[in-house]
PDB file of N, CA and C in Angstrom:
ATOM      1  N   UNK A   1      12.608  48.697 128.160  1.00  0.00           N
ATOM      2  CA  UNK A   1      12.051  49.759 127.336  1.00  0.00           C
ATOM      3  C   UNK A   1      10.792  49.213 126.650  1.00  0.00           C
ATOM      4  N   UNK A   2       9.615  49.991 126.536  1.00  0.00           N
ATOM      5  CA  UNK A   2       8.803  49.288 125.788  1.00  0.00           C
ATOM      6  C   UNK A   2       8.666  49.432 124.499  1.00  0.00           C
ATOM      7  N   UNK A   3       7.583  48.642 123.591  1.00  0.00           N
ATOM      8  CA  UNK A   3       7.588  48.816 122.277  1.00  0.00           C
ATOM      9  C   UNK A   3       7.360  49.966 121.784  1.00  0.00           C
ATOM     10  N   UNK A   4       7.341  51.025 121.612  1.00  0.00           N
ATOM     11  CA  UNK A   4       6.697  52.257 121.484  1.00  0.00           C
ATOM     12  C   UNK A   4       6.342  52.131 120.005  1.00  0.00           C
ATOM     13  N   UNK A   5       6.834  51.564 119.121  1.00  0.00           N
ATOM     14  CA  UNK A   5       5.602  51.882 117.498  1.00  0.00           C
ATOM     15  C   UNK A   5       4.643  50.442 118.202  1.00  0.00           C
ATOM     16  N   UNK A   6       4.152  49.545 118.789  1.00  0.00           N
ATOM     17  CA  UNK A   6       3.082  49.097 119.433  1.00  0.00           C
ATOM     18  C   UNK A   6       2.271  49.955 120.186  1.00  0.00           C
ATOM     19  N   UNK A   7       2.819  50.885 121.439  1.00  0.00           N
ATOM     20  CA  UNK A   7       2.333  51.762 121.920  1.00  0.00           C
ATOM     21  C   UNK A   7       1.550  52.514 120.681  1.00  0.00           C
ATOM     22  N   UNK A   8       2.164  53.243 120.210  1.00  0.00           N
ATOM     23  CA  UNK A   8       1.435  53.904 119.335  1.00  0.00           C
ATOM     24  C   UNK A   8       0.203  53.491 118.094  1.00  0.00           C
ATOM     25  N   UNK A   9       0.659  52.231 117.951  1.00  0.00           N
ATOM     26  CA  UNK A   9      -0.394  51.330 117.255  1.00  0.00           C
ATOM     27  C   UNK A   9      -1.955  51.666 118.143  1.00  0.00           C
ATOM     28  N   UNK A  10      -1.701  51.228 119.450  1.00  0.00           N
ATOM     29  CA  UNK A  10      -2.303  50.769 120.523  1.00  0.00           C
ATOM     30  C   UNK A  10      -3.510  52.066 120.420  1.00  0.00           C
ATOM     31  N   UNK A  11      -2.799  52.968 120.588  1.00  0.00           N
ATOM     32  CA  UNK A  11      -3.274  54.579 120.695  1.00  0.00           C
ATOM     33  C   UNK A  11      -4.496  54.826 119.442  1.00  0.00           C
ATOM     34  N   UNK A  12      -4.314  54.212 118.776  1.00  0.00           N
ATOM     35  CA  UNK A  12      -5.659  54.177 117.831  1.00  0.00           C
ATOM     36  C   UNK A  12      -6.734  54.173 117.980  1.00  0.00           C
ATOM     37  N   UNK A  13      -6.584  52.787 119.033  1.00  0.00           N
ATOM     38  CA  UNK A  13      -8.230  52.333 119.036  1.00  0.00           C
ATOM     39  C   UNK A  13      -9.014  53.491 119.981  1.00  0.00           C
ATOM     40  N   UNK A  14      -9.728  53.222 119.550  1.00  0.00           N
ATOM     41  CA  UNK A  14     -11.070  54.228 120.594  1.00  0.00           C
ATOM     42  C   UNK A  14     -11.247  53.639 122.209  1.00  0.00           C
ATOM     43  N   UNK A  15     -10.931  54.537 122.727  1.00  0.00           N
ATOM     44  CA  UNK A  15     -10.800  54.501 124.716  1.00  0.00           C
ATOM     45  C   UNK A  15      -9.787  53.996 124.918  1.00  0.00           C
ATOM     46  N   UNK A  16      -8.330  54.133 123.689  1.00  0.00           N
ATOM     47  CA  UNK A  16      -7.119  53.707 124.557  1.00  0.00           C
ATOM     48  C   UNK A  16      -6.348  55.137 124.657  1.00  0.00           C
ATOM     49  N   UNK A  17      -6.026  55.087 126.071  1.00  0.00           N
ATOM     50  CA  UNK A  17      -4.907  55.964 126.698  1.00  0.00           C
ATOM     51  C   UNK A  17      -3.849  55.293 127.304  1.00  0.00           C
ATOM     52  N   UNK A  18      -2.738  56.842 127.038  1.00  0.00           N
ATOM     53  CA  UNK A  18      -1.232  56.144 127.684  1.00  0.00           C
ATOM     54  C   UNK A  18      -1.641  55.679 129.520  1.00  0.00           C
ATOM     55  N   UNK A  19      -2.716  56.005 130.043  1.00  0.00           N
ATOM     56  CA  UNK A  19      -2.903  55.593 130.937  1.00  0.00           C
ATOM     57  C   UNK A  19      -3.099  54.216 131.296  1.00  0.00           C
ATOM     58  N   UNK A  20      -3.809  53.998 130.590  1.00  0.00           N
ATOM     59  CA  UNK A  20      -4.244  52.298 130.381  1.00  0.00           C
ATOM     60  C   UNK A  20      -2.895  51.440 129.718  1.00  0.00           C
ATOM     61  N   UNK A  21      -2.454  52.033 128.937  1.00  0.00           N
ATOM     62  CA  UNK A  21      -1.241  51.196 128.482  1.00  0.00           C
ATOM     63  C   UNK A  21       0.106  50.863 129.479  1.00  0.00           C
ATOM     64  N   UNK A  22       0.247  52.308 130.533  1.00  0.00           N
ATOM     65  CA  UNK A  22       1.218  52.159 131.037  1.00  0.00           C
ATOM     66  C   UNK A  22       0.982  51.191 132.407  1.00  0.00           C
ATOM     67  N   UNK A  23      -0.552  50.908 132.753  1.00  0.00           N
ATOM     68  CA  UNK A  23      -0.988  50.070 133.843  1.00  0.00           C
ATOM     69  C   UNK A  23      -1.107  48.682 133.555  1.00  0.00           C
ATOM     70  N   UNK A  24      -0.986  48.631 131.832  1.00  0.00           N
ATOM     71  CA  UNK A  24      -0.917  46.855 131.465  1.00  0.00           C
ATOM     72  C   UNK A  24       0.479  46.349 131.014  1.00  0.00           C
ATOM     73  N   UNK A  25       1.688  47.406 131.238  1.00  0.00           N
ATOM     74  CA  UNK A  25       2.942  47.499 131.350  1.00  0.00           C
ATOM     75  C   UNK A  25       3.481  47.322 132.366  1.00  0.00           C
ATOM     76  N   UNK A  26       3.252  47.984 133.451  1.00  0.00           N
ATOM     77  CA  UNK A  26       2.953  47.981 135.175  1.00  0.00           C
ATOM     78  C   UNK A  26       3.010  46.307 135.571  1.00  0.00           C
ATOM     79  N   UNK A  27       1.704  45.991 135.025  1.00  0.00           N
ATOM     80  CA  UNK A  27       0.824  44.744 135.484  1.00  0.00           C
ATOM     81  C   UNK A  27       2.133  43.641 134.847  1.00  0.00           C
ATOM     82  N   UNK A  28       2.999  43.594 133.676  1.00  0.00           N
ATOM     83  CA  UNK A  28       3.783  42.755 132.826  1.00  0.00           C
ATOM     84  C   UNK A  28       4.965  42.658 133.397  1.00  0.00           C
ATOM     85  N   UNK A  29       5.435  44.325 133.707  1.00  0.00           N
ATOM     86  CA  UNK A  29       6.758  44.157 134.245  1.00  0.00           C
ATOM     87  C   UNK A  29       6.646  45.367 135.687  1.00  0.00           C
ATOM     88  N   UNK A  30       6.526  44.481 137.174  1.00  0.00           N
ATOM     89  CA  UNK A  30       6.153  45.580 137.629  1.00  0.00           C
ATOM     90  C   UNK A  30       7.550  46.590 138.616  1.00  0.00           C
ATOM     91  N   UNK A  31       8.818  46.369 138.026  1.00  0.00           N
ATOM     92  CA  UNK A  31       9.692  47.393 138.339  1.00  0.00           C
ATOM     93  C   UNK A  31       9.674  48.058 136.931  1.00  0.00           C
ATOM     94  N   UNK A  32       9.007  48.233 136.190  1.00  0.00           N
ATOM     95  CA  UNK A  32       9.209  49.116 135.393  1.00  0.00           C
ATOM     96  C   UNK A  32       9.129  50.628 135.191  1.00  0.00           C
ATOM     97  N   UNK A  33       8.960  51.349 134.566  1.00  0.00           N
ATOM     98  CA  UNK A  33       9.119  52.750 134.388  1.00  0.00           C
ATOM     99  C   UNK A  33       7.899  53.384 135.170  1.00  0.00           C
ATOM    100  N   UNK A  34       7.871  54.568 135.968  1.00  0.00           N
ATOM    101  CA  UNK A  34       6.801  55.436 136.505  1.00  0.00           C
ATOM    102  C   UNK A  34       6.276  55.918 135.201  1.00  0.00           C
ATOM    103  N   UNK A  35       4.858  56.495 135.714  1.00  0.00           N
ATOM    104  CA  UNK A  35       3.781  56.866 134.641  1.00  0.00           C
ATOM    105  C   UNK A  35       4.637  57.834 133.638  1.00  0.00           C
ATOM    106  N   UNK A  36       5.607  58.918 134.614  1.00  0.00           N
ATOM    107  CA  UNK A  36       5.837  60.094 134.033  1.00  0.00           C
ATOM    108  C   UNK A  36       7.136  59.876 132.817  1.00  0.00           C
ATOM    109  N   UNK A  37       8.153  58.795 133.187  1.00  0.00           N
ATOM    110  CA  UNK A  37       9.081  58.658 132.443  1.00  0.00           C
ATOM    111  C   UNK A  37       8.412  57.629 130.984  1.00  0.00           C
ATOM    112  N   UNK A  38       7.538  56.764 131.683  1.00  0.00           N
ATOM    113  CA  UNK A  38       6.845  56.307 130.706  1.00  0.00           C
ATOM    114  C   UNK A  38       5.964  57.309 129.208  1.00  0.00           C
ATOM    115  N   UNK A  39       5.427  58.437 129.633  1.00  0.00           N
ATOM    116  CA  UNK A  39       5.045  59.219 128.850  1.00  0.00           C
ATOM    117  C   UNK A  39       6.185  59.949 128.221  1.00  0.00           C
ATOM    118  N   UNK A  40       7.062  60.119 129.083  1.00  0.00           N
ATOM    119  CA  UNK A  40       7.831  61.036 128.323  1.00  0.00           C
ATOM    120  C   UNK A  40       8.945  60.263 126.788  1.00  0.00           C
ATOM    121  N   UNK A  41       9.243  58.993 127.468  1.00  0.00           N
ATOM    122  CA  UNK A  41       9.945  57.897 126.473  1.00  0.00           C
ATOM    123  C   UNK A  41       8.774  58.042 124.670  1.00  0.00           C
ATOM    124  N   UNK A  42       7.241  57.999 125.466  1.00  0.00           N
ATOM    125  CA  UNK A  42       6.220  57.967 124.274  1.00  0.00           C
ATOM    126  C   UNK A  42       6.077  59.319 123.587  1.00  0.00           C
ATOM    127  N   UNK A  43       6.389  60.408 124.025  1.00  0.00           N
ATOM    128  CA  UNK A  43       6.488  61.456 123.507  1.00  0.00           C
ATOM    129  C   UNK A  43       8.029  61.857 122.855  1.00  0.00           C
ATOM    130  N   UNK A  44       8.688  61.171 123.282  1.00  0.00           N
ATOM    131  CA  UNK A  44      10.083  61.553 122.307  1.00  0.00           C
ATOM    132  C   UNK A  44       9.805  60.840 120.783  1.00  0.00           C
ATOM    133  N   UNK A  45       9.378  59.896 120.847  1.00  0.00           N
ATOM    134  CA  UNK A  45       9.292  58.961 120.202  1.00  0.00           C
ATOM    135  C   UNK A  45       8.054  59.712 119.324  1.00  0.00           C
ATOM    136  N   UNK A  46       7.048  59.956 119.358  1.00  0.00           N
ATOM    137  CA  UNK A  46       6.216  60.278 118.830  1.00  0.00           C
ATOM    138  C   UNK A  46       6.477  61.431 117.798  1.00  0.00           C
ATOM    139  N   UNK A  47       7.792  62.327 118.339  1.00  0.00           N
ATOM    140  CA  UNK A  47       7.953  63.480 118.419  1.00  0.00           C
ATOM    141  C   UNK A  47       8.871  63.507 116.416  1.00  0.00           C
ATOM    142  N   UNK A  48       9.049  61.893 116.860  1.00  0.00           N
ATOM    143  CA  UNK A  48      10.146  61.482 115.281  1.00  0.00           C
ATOM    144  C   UNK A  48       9.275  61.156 114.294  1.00  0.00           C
ATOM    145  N   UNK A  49       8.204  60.973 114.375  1.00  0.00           N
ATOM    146  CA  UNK A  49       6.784  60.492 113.336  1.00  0.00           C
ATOM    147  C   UNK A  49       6.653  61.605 112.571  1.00  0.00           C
ATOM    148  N   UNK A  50       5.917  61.564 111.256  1.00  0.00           N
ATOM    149  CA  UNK A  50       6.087  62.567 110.356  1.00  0.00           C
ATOM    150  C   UNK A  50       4.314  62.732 110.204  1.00  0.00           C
ATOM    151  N   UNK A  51       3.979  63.916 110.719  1.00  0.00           N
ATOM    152  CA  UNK A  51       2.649  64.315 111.176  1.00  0.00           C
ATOM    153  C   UNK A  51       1.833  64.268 109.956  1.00  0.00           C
ATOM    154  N   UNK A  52       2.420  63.948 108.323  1.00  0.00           N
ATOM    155  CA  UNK A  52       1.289  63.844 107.725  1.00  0.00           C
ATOM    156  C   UNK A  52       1.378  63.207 106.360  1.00  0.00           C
ATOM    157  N   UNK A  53       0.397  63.280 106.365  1.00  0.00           N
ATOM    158  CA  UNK A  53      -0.416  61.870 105.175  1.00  0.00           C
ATOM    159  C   UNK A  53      -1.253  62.290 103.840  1.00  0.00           C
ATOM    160  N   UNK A  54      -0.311  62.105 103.182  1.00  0.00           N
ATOM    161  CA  UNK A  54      -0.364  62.538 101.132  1.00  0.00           C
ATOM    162  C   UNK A  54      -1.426  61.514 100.896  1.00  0.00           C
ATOM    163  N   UNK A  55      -2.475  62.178 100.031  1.00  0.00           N
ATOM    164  CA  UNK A  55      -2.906  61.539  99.323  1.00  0.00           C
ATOM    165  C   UNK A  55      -3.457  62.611  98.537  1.00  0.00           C
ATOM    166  N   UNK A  56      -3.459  61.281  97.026  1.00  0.00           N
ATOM    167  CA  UNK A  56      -3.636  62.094  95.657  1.00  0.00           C
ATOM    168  C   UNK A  56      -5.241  61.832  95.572  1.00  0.00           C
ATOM    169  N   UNK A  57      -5.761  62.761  95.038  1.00  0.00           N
ATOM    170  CA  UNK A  57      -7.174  62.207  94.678  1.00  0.00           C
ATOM    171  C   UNK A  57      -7.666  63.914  93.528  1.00  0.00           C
ATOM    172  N   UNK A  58      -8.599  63.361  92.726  1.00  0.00           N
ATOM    173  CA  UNK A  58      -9.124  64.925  91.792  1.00  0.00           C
ATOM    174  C   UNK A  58     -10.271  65.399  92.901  1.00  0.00           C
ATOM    175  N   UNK A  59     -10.090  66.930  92.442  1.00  0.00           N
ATOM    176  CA  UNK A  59     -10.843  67.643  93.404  1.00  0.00           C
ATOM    177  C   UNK A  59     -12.332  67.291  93.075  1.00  0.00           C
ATOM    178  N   UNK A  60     -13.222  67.367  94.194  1.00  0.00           N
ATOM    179  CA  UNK A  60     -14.757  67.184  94.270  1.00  0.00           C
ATOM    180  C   UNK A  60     -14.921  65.603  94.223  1.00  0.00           C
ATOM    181  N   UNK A  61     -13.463  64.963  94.022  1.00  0.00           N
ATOM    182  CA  UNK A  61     -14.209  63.567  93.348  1.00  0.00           C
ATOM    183  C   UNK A  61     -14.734  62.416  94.493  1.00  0.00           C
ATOM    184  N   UNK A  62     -14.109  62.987  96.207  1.00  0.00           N
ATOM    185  CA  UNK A  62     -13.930  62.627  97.459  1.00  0.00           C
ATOM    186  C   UNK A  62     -14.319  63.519  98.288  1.00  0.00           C
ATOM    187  N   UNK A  63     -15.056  63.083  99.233  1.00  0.00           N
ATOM    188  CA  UNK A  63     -15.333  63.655 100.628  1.00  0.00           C
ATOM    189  C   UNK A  63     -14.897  63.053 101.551  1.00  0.00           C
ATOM    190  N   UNK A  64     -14.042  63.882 102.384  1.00  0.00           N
ATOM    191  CA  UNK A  64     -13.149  63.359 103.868  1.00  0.00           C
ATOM    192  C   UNK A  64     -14.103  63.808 104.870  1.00  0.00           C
ATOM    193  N   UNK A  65     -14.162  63.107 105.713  1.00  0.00           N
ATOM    194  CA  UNK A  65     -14.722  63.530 107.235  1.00  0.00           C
ATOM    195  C   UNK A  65     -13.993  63.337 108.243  1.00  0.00           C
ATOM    196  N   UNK A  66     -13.706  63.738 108.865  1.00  0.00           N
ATOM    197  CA  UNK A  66     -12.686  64.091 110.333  1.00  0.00           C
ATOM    198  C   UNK A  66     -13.383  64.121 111.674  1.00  0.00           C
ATOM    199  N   UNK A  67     -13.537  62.406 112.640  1.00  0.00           N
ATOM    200  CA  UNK A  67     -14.133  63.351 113.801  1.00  0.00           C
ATOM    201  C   UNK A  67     -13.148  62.185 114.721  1.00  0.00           C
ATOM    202  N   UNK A  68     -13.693  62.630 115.964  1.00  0.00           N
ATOM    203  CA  UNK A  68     -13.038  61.952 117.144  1.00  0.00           C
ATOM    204  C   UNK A  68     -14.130  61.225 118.373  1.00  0.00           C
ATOM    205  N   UNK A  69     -13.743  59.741 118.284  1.00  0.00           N
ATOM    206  CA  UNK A  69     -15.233  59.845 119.968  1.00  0.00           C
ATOM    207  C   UNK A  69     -15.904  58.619 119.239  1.00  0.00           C
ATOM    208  N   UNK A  70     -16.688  58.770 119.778  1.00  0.00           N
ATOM    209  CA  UNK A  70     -18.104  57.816 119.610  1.00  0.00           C
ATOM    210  C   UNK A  70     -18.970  58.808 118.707  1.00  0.00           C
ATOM    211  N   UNK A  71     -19.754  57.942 117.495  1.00  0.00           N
ATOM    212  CA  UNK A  71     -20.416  58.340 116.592  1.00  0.00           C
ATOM    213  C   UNK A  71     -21.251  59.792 117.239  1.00  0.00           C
ATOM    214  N   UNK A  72     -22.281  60.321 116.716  1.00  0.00           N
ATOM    215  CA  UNK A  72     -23.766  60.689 117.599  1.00  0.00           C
ATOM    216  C   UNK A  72     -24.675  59.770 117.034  1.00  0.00           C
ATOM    217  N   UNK A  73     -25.676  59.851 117.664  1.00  0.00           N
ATOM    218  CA  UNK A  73     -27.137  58.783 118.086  1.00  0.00           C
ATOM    219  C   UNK A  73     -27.780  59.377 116.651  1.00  0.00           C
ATOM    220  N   UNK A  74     -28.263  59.137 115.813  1.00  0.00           N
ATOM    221  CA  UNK A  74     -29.418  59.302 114.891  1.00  0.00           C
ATOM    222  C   UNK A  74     -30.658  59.337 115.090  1.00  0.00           C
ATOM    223  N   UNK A  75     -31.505  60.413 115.067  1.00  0.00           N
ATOM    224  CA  UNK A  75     -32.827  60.396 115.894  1.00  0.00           C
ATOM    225  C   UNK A  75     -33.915  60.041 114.757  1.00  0.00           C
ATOM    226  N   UNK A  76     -35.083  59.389 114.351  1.00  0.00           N
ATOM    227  CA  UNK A  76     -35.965  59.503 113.330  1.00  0.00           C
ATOM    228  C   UNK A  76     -37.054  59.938 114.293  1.00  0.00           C
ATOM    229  N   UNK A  77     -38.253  59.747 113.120  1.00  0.00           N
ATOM    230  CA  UNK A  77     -39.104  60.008 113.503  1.00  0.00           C
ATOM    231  C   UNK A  77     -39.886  59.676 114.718  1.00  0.00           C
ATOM    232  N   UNK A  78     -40.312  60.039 115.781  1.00  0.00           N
ATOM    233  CA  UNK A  78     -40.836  59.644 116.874  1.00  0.00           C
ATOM    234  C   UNK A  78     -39.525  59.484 118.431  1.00  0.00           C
ATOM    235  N   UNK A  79     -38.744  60.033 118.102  1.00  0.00           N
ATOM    236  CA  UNK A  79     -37.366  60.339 118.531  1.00  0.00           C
ATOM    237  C   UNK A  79     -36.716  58.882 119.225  1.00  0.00           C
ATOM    238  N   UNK A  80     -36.919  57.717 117.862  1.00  0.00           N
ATOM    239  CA  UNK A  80     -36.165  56.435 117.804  1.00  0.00           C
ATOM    240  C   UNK A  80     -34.845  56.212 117.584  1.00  0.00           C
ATOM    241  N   UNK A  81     -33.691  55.928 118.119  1.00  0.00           N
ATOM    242  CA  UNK A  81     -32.370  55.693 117.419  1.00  0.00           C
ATOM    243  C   UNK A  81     -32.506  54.891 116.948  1.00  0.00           C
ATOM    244  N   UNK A  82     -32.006  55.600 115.343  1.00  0.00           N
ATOM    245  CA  UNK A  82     -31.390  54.369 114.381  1.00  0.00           C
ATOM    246  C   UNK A  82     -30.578  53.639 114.432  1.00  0.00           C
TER     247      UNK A  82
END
C-alpha cells in the first residue's frame, strides 16, 4: 500500500501528478498496484481530509490571492520581462 498522506504531500508541488507519482511507485515496486486502483486507493483517502482551512484575521487588514500554474510574465516598458 502506499504512503498516501506522502502522496498527498507530493501533490503540492507544482507539475506533480498522480501520474508521475504512480510511475515512481511502478519504478520502486514493480508488481504493484495498476494506475486505476492506484488512484482510486488516493481518492478514498483524500475523500477523509477536511476540505478547509480557518483562519482568523480583522477584516481589510489582509489580502488573499488564489491562483494555480505558473506565475504570468510581467511586461514593462518596451515589452521586457521583468
Amino acid at each position: 500500500m502506499p504512503d498516501l498522506a506522502y502522496l498527498h504531500r507530493e501533490l503540492k508541488r507544482p507539475h506533480m501528478t498522480l501520474m508521475l507519482l504512480w510511475v515512481e511507485c511502478r519504478e520502486a515496486h514493480p508488481d504493484g498496484y495498476g494506475y486505476t486502483q492506484f488512484c482510486e486507493y488516493y481518492r478514498r483517502f483524500a475523500r477523509t481530509l477536511s476540505p478547509t482551512m480557518r483562519q482568523r484575521h480583522v477584516a481589510g487588514a489582509k489580502t488573499f490571492v488564489d491562483f494555480a500554474g505558473d506565475g504570468l510574465p510581467i511586461y514593462g516598458p518596451g515589452n521586457k520581462v521583468r
